[in-house]
Structures are given as structure tokens and as C-alpha cells.
C-alpha atoms as a PDB file:
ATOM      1  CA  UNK A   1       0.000   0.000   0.000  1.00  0.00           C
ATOM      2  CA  UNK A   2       1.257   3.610  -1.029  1.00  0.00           C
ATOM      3  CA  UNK A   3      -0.314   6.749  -0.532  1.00  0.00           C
ATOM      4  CA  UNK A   4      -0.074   9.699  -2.298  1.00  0.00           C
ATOM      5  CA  UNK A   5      -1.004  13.132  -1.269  1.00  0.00           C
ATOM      6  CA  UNK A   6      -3.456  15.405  -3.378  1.00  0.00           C
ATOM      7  CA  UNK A   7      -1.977  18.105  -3.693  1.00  0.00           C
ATOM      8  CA  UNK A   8       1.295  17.142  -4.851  1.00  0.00           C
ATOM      9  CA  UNK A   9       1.791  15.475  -8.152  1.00  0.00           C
ATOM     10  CA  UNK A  10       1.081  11.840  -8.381  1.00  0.00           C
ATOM     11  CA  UNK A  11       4.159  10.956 -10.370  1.00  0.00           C
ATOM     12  CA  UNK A  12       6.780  12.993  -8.268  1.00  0.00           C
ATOM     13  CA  UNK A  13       5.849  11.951  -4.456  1.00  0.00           C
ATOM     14  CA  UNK A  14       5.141   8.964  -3.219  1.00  0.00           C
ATOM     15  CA  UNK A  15       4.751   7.343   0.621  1.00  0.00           C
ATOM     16  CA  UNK A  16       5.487   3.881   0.366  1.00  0.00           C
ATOM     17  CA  UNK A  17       3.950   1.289   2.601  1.00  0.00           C
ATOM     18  CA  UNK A  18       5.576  -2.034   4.054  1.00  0.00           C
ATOM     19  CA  UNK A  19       4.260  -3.919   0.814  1.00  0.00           C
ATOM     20  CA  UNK A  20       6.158  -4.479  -2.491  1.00  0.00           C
ATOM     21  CA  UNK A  21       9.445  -5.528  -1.380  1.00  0.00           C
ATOM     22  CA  UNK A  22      11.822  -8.500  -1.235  1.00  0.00           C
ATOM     23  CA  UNK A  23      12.716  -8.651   2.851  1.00  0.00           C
ATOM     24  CA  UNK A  24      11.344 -11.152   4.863  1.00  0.00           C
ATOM     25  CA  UNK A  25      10.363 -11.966   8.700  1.00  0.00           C
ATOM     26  CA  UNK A  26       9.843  -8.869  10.602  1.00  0.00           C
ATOM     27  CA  UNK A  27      11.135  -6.934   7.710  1.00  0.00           C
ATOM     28  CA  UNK A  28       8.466  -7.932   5.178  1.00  0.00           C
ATOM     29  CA  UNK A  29       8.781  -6.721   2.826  1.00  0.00           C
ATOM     30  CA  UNK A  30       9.903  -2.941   1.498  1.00  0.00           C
ATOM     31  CA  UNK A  31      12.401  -2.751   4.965  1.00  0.00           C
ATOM     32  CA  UNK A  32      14.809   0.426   3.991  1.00  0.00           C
ATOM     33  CA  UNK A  33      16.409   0.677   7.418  1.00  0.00           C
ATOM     34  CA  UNK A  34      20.263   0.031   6.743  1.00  0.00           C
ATOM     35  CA  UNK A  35      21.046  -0.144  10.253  1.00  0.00           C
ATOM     36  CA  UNK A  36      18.353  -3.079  10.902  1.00  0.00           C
ATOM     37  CA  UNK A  37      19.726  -6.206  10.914  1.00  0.00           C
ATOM     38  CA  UNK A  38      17.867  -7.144   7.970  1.00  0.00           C
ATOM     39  CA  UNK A  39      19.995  -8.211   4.597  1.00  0.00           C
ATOM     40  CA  UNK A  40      21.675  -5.478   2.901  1.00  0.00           C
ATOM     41  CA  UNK A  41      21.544  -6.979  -0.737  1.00  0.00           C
ATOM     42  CA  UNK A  42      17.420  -7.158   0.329  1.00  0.00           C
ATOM     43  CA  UNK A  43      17.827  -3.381   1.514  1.00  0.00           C
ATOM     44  CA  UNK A  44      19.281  -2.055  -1.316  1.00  0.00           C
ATOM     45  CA  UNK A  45      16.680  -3.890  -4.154  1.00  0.00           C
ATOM     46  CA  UNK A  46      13.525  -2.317  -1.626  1.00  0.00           C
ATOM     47  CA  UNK A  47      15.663   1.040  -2.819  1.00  0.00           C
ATOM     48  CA  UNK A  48      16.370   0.458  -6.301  1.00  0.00           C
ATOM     49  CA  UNK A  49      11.910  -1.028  -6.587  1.00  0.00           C
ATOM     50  CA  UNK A  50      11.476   2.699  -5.063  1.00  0.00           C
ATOM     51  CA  UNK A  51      13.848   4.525  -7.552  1.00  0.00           C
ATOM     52  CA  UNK A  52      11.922   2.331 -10.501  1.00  0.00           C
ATOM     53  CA  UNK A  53       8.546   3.472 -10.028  1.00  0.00           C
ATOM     54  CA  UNK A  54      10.335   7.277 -10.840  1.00  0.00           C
ATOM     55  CA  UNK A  55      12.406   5.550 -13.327  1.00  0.00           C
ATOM     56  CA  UNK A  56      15.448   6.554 -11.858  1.00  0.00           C
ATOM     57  CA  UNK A  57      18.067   4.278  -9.862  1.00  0.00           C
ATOM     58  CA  UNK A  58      19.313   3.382  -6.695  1.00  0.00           C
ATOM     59  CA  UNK A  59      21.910   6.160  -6.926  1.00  0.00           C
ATOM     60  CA  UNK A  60      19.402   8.946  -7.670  1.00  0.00           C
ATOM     61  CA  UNK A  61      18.242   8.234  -3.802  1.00  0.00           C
ATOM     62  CA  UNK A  62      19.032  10.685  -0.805  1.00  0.00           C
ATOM     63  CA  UNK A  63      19.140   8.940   2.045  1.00  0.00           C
ATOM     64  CA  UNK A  64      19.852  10.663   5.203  1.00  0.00           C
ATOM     65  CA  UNK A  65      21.561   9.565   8.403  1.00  0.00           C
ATOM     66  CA  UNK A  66      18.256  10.398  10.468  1.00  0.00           C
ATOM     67  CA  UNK A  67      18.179  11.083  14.361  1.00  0.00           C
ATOM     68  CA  UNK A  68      15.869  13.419  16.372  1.00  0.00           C
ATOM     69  CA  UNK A  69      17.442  16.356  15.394  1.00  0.00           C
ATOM     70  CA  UNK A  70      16.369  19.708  14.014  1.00  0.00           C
ATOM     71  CA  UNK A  71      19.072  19.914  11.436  1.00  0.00           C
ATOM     72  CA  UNK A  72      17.951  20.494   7.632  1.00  0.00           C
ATOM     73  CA  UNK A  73      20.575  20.414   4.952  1.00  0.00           C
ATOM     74  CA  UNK A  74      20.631  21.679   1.159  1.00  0.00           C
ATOM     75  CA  UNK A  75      21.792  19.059  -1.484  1.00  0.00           C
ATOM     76  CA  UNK A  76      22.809  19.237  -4.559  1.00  0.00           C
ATOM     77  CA  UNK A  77      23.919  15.638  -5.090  1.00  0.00           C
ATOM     78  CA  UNK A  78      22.467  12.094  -4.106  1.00  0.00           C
ATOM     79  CA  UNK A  79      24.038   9.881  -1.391  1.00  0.00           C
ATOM     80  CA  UNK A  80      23.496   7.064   0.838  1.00  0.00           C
ATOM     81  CA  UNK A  81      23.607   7.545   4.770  1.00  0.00           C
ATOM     82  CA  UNK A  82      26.437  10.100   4.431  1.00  0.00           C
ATOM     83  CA  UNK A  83      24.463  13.217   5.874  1.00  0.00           C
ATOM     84  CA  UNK A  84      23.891  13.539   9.384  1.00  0.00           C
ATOM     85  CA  UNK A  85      20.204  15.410   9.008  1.00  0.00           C
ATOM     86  CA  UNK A  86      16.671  14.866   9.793  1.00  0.00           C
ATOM     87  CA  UNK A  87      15.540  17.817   6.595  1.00  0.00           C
ATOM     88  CA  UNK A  88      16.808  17.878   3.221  1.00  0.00           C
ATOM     89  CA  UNK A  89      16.173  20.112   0.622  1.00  0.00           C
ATOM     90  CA  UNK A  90      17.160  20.149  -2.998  1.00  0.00           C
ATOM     91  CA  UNK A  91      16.206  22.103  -6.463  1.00  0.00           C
ATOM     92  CA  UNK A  92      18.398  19.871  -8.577  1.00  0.00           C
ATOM     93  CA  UNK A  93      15.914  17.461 -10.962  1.00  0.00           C
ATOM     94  CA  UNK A  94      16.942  13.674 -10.486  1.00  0.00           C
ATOM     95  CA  UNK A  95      17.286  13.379  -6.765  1.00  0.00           C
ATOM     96  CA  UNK A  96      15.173  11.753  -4.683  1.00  0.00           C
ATOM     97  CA  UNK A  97      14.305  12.695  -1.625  1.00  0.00           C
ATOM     98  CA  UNK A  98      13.497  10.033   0.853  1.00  0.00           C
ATOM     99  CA  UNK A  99      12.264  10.170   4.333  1.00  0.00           C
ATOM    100  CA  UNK A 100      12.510   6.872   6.396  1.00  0.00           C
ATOM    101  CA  UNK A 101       9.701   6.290   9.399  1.00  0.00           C
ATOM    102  CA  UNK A 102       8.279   3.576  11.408  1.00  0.00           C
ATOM    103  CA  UNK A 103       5.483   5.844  13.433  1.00  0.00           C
ATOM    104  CA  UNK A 104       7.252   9.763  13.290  1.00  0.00           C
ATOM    105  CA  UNK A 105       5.346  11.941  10.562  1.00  0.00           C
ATOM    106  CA  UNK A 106       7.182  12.111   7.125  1.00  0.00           C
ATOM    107  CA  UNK A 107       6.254  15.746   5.814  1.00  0.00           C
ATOM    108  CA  UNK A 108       6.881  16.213   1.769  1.00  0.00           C
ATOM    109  CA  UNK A 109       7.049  20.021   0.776  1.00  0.00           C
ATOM    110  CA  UNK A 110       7.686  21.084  -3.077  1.00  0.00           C
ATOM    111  CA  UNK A 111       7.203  24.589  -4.520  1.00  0.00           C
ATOM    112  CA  UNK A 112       7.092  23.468  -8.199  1.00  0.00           C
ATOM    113  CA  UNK A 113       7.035  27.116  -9.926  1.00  0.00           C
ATOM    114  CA  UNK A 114      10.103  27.993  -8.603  1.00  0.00           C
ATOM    115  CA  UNK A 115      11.650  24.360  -8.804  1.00  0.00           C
ATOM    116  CA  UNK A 116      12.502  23.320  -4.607  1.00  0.00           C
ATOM    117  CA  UNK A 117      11.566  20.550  -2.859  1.00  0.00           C
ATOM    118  CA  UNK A 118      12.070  19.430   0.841  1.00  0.00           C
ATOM    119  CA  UNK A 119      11.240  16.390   2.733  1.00  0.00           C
ATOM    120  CA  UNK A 120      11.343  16.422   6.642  1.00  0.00           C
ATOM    121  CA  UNK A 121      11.401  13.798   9.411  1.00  0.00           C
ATOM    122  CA  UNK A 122       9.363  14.746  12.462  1.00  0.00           C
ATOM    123  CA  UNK A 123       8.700  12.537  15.296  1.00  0.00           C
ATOM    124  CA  UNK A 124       7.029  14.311  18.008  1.00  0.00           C
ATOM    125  CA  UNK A 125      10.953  15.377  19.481  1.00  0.00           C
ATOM    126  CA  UNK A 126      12.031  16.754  16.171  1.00  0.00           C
ATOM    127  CA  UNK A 127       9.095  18.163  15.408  1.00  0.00           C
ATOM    128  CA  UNK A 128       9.283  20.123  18.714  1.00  0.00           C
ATOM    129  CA  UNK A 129      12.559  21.181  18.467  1.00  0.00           C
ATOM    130  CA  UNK A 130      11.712  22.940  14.647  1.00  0.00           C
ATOM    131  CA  UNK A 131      12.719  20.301  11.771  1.00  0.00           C
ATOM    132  CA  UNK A 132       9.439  21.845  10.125  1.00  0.00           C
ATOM    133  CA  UNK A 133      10.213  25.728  10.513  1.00  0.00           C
ATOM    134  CA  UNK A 134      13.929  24.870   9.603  1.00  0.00           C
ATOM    135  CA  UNK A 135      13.163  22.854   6.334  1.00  0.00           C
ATOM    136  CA  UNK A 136      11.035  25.539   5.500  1.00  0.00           C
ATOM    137  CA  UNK A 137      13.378  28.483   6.047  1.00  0.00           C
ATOM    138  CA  UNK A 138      15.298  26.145   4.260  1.00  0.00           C
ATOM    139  CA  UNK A 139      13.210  25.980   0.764  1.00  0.00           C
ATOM    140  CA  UNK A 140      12.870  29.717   0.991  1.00  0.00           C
ATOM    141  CA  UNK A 141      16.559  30.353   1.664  1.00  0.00           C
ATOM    142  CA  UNK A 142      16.704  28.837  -1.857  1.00  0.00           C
ATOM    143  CA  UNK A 143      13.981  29.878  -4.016  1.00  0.00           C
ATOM    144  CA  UNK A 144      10.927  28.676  -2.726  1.00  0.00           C
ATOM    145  CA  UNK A 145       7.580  30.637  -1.987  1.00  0.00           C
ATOM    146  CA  UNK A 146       5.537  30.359   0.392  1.00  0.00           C
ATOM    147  CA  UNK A 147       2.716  31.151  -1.571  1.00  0.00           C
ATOM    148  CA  UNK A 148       3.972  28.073  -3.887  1.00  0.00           C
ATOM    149  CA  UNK A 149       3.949  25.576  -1.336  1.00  0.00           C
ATOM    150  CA  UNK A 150       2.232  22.460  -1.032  1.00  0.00           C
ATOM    151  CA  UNK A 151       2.719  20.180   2.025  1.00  0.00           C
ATOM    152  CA  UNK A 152       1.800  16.721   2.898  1.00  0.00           C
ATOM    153  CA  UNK A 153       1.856  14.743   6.163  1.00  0.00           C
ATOM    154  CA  UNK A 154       2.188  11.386   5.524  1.00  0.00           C
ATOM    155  CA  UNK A 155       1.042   8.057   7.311  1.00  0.00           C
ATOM    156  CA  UNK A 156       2.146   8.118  11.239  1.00  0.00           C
ATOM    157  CA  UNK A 157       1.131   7.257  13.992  1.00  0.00           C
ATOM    158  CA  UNK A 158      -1.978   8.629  14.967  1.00  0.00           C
ATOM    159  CA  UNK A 159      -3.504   9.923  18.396  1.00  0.00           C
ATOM    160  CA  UNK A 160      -5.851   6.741  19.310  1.00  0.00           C
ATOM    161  CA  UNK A 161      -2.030   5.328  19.103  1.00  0.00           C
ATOM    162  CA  UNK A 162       0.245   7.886  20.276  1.00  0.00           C
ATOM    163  CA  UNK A 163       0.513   7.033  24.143  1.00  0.00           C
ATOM    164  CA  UNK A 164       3.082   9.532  25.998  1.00  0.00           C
ATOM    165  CA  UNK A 165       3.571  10.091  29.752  1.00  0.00           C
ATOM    166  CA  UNK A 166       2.637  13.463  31.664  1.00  0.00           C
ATOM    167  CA  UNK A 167       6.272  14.668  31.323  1.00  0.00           C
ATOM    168  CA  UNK A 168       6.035  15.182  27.785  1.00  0.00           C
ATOM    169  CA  UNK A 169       2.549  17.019  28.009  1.00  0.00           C
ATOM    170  CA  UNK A 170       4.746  19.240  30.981  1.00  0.00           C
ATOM    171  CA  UNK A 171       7.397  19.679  27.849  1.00  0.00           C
ATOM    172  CA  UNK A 172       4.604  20.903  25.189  1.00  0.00           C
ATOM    173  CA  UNK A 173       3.037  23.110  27.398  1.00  0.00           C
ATOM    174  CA  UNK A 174       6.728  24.737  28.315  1.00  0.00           C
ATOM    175  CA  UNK A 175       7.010  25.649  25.203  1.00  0.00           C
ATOM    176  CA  UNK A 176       3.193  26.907  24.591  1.00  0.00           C
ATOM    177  CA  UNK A 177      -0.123  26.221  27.167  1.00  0.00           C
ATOM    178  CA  UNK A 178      -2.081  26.318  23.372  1.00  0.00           C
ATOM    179  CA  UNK A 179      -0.254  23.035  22.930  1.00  0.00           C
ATOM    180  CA  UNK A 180      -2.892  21.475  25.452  1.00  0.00           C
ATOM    181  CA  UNK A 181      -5.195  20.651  22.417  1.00  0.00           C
ATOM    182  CA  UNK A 182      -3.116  18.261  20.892  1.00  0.00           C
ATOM    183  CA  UNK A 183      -3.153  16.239  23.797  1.00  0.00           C
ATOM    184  CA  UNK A 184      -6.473  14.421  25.645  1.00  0.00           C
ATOM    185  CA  UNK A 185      -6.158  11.930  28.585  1.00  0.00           C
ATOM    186  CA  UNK A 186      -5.411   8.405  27.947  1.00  0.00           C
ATOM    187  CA  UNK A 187      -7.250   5.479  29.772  1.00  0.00           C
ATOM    188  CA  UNK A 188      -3.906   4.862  32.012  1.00  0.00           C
ATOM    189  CA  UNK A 189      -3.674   7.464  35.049  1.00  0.00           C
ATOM    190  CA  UNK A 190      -1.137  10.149  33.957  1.00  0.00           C
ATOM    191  CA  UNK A 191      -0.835   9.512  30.606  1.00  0.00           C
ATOM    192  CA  UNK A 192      -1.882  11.497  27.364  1.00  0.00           C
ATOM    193  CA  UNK A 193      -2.828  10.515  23.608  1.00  0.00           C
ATOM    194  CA  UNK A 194      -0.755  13.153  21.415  1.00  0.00           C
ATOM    195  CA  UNK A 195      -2.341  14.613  17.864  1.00  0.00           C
ATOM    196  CA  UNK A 196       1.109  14.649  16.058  1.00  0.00           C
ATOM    197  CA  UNK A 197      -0.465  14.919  12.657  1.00  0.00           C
ATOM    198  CA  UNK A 198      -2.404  18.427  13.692  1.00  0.00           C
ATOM    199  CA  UNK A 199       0.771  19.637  15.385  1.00  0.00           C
ATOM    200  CA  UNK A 200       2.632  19.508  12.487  1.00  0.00           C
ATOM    201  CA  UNK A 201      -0.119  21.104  10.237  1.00  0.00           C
ATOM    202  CA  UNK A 202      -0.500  23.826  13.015  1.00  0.00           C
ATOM    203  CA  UNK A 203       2.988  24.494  12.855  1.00  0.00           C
ATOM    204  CA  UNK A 204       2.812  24.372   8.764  1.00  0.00           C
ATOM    205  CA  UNK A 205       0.086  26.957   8.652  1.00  0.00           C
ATOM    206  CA  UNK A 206       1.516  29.028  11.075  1.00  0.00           C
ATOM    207  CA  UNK A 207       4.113  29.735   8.768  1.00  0.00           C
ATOM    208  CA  UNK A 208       1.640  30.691   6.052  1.00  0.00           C
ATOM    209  CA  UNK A 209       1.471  27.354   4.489  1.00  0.00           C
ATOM    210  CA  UNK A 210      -2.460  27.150   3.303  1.00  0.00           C
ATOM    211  CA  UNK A 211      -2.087  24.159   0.762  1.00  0.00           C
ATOM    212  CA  UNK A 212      -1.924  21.234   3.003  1.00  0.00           C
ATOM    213  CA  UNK A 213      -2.585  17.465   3.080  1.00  0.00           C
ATOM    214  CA  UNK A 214      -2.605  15.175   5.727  1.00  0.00           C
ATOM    215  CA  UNK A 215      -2.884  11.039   5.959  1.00  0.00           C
ATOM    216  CA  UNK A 216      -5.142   9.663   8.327  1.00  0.00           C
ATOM    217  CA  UNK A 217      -3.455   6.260   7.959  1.00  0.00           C
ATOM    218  CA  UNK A 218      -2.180   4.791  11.513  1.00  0.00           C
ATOM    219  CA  UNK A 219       0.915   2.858  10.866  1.00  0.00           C
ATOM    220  CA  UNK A 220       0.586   1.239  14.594  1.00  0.00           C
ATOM    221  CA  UNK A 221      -2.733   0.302  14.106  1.00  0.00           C
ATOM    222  CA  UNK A 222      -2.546  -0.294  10.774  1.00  0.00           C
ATOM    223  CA  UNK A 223       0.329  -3.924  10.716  1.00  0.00           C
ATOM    224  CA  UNK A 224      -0.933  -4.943   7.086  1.00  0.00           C
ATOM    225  CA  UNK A 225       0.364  -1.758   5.393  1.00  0.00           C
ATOM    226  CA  UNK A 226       2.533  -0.069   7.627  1.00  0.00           C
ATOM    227  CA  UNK A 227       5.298  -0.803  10.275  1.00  0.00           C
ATOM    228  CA  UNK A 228       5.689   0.485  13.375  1.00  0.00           C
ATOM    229  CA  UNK A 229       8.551   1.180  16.065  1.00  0.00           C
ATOM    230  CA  UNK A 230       5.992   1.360  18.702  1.00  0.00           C
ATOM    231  CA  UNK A 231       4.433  -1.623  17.553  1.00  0.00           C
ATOM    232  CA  UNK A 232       7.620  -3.755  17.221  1.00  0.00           C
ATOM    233  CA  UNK A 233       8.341  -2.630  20.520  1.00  0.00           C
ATOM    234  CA  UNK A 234       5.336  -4.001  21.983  1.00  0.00           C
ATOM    235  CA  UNK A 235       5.327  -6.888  20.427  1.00  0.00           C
ATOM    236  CA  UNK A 236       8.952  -7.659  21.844  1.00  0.00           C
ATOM    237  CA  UNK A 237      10.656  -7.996  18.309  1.00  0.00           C
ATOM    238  CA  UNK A 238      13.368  -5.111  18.986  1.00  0.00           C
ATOM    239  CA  UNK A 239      16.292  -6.871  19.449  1.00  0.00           C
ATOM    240  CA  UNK A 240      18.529  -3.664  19.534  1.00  0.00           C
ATOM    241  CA  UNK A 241      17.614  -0.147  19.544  1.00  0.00           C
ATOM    242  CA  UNK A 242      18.063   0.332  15.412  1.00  0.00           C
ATOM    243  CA  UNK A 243      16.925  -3.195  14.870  1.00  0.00           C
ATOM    244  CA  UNK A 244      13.232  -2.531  13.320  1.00  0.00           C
ATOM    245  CA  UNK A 245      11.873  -2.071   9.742  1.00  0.00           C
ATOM    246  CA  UNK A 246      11.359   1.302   8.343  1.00  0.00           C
ATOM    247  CA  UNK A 247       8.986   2.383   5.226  1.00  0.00           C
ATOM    248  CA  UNK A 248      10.209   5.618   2.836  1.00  0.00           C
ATOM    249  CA  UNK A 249       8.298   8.654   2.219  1.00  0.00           C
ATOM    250  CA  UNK A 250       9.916  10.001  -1.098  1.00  0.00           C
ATOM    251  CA  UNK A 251       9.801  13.325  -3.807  1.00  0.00           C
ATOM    252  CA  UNK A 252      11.673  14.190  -6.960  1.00  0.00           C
ATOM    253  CA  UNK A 253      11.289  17.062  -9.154  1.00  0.00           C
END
């Protein structure tokens, strides 16, 4: 299963599911996490099936050495795992952007008059800490408009899902009490379900992004189409902290 956003076109974006691939066990089947202990040959051909369907090849792919961080970078040249970033943005045609994520929100931006596109990982820590307003400051630094851009949230987890303790409510509300929306009690005592879908929007619009899209597909919920960290983790399959499958979120120009 894929989905594709609306507003962007269909043939330069897509956000590819778990399904289509050539890994097996936990990893079935389109696994693109390099630091999983899944087979690297099987790694690399779930890349090169996702550079096909834009007719390009494996080394047209960006990949980015992803943490939590709020660090976006400007490319002007495809590699693999070289680029310690959680943001990239690009305006050079053939490169494609790709945005690994196993529950965090993939965001794909592209202003397509002026030719820039950016791509931005943002789990509820990075997405607190400004991976959106920096890959957006970004795309501007380089060309972009706002009034040009389009922006889609792609398949994450979702707040039925999205469990998190009273300390990282306390955190939210540090930074802003309006943040108490986004967050509604959970059936354990002291615990909160967290919107990270309409966080990231909020924080899109606020910077006077109108055109937006957003999935309503819950990759915990959702074990058929999507995988999970959080899921995994339940499910005791983790067998080190990198160890899990991960699903790419990917635009080209």
C-alpha cells in the first residue's frame, strides 16, 4: 500500500507502505532501514523497486543519516547515509528525496514554480525542536515561496495510538499552554494521547502554508500496510535499539 497526497503530483511523491518488497520476517517486505539487521543486498533492491517506479536508480536516492534532530541540509547531489540530518532540501531534478519512518510523521514540501523541494522527518521530538520551521526556512533560503507551497503529512502514527507520559505534556506546554489541544487523557492514570499529525499542520500553517494534506493512515494500528517502532516494541521484536523495519516517504522534481 502507497499513498499519495493530493496536492502534490502523483508521479513525483510517493509514501510507500511495508508492501512491495523482497525482505522477509519482521522486515516484510519494502524494509529500507540500513542499520536493521535485515539483509543489505534485500535493503538495497527495496531502494532500487522505489527509484523504478520514478524511473530513476538506486543512486538517484538521498538517504539521510536520520536522528531526532532539528538539522535540515541543502543538497545538490544524491548519497546514501552520508548526511547527518533529519531535513533535506534540494532544487536539482533527479534526486530523490526520501524520508525513512516507522510511526514519526514524514512531511513532503515542493514549490514546483520555482523548482525546490524538501522532505522532513518529524517525530514528536524533532518536530518540537523545529525540523518543520527549519526545512522551510530552508526551501525559501533557496527559491521557494511560500505562496507556492504544497505540504503533505504522511502516514504516522496517529492519536488513538500515540501514548506519551505526563512529562512530555509538561514539555509541550513549556514551550506553549495552546499546545494542550493536541493532547487528551489516555485510559492509564497520567498519561496522554498526542495529535502529532495536527501539530505539524498547526505548525505548517503558522508559517503561512495554506495548501496542506494530511494522511489519516495509523501505521501502529494499521500492521498490514505499515510498520511500526511502537508496535515492534510491543510486540517484543526489537532486538537492539536500530533493529526494526522502516517504510520511505519520497519526492523528486
Amino acid at each position: 500500500m502507497t499513498w499519495s497526497a493530493p496536492n502534490l503530483p502523483q508521479k513525483k511523491h510517493c509514501f510507500f507502505g511495508r508492501k512491495g518488497g523482497v525482505s522477509e520476517g519482521i522486515y516484510q517486505s519494502l524494509n529500507a532501514n540500513f542499520k536493521s539487521r535485515d539483509s543489505k543486498e534485500n535493503i538495497r533492491r527495496n531502494c532500487e523497486i522505489i527509484a523504478v517506479h520514478y524511473d530513476l536508480k538506486y543512486d538517484n536516492i538521498l538517504r539521510l543519516n536520520q536522528g531526532i534532530s532539528n538539522k535540515c541540509v541543502f543538497v545538490t547531489q544524491a548519497s546514501q547515509n552520508q548526511i547527518e540530518a533529519d531535513g533535506a532540501v534540494t532544487a536539482t531534478p533527479g534526486i530523490i528525496l526520501c524520508i525513512g519512518t516507522a510511526d514519526c510523521a514524514p512531511i513532503l514540501l515542493a514549490d514546483y514554480k520555482n523548482g525546490v523541494i524538501g522532505a522532513a522527518h518529524a517525530g514528536w521530538r524533532g518536530a518540537f525542536a523545529g525540523i518543520i520551521e527549519n526545512t522551510v526556512s530552508l526551501m525559501l533560503q533557496h527559491g521557494a515561496e511560500i505562496a507556492n507551497l504544497a505540504a503533505a503529512i504522511g502516514p504516522c502514527i496517529q492519536q488513538p495510538s500515540c501514548e506519551m507520559g505526563s512529562e512530555v505534556l509538561e514539555q509541550f506546554l513549556s514551550q506553549d499552554q495552546k499546545n494542550q489541544k493536541y493532547f487528551i487523557p489516555a485510559p492509564r492514570p497520567e498519561h496522554y494521547l498526542f495529535d502529532l499529525s495536527a501539530y505539524a499542520a498547526d505548525k505548517l500553517r503558522r508559517l503561512g502554508i495554506q495548501n496542506i494534506a494530511v494522511s489519516k493512515d495509523d501505521t501502529y494500528a494499521d500492521s498490514e500496510n505499515y510498520f511500526s517502532y511502537r508496535r515492534n516494541t510491543h510486540l517484543g521484536l526489537i532486538g537492539f535499539p536500530a533493529d526494526f523495519p522502516v517504510e520511505l516517504s519520497t519526492i523528486t522534481l
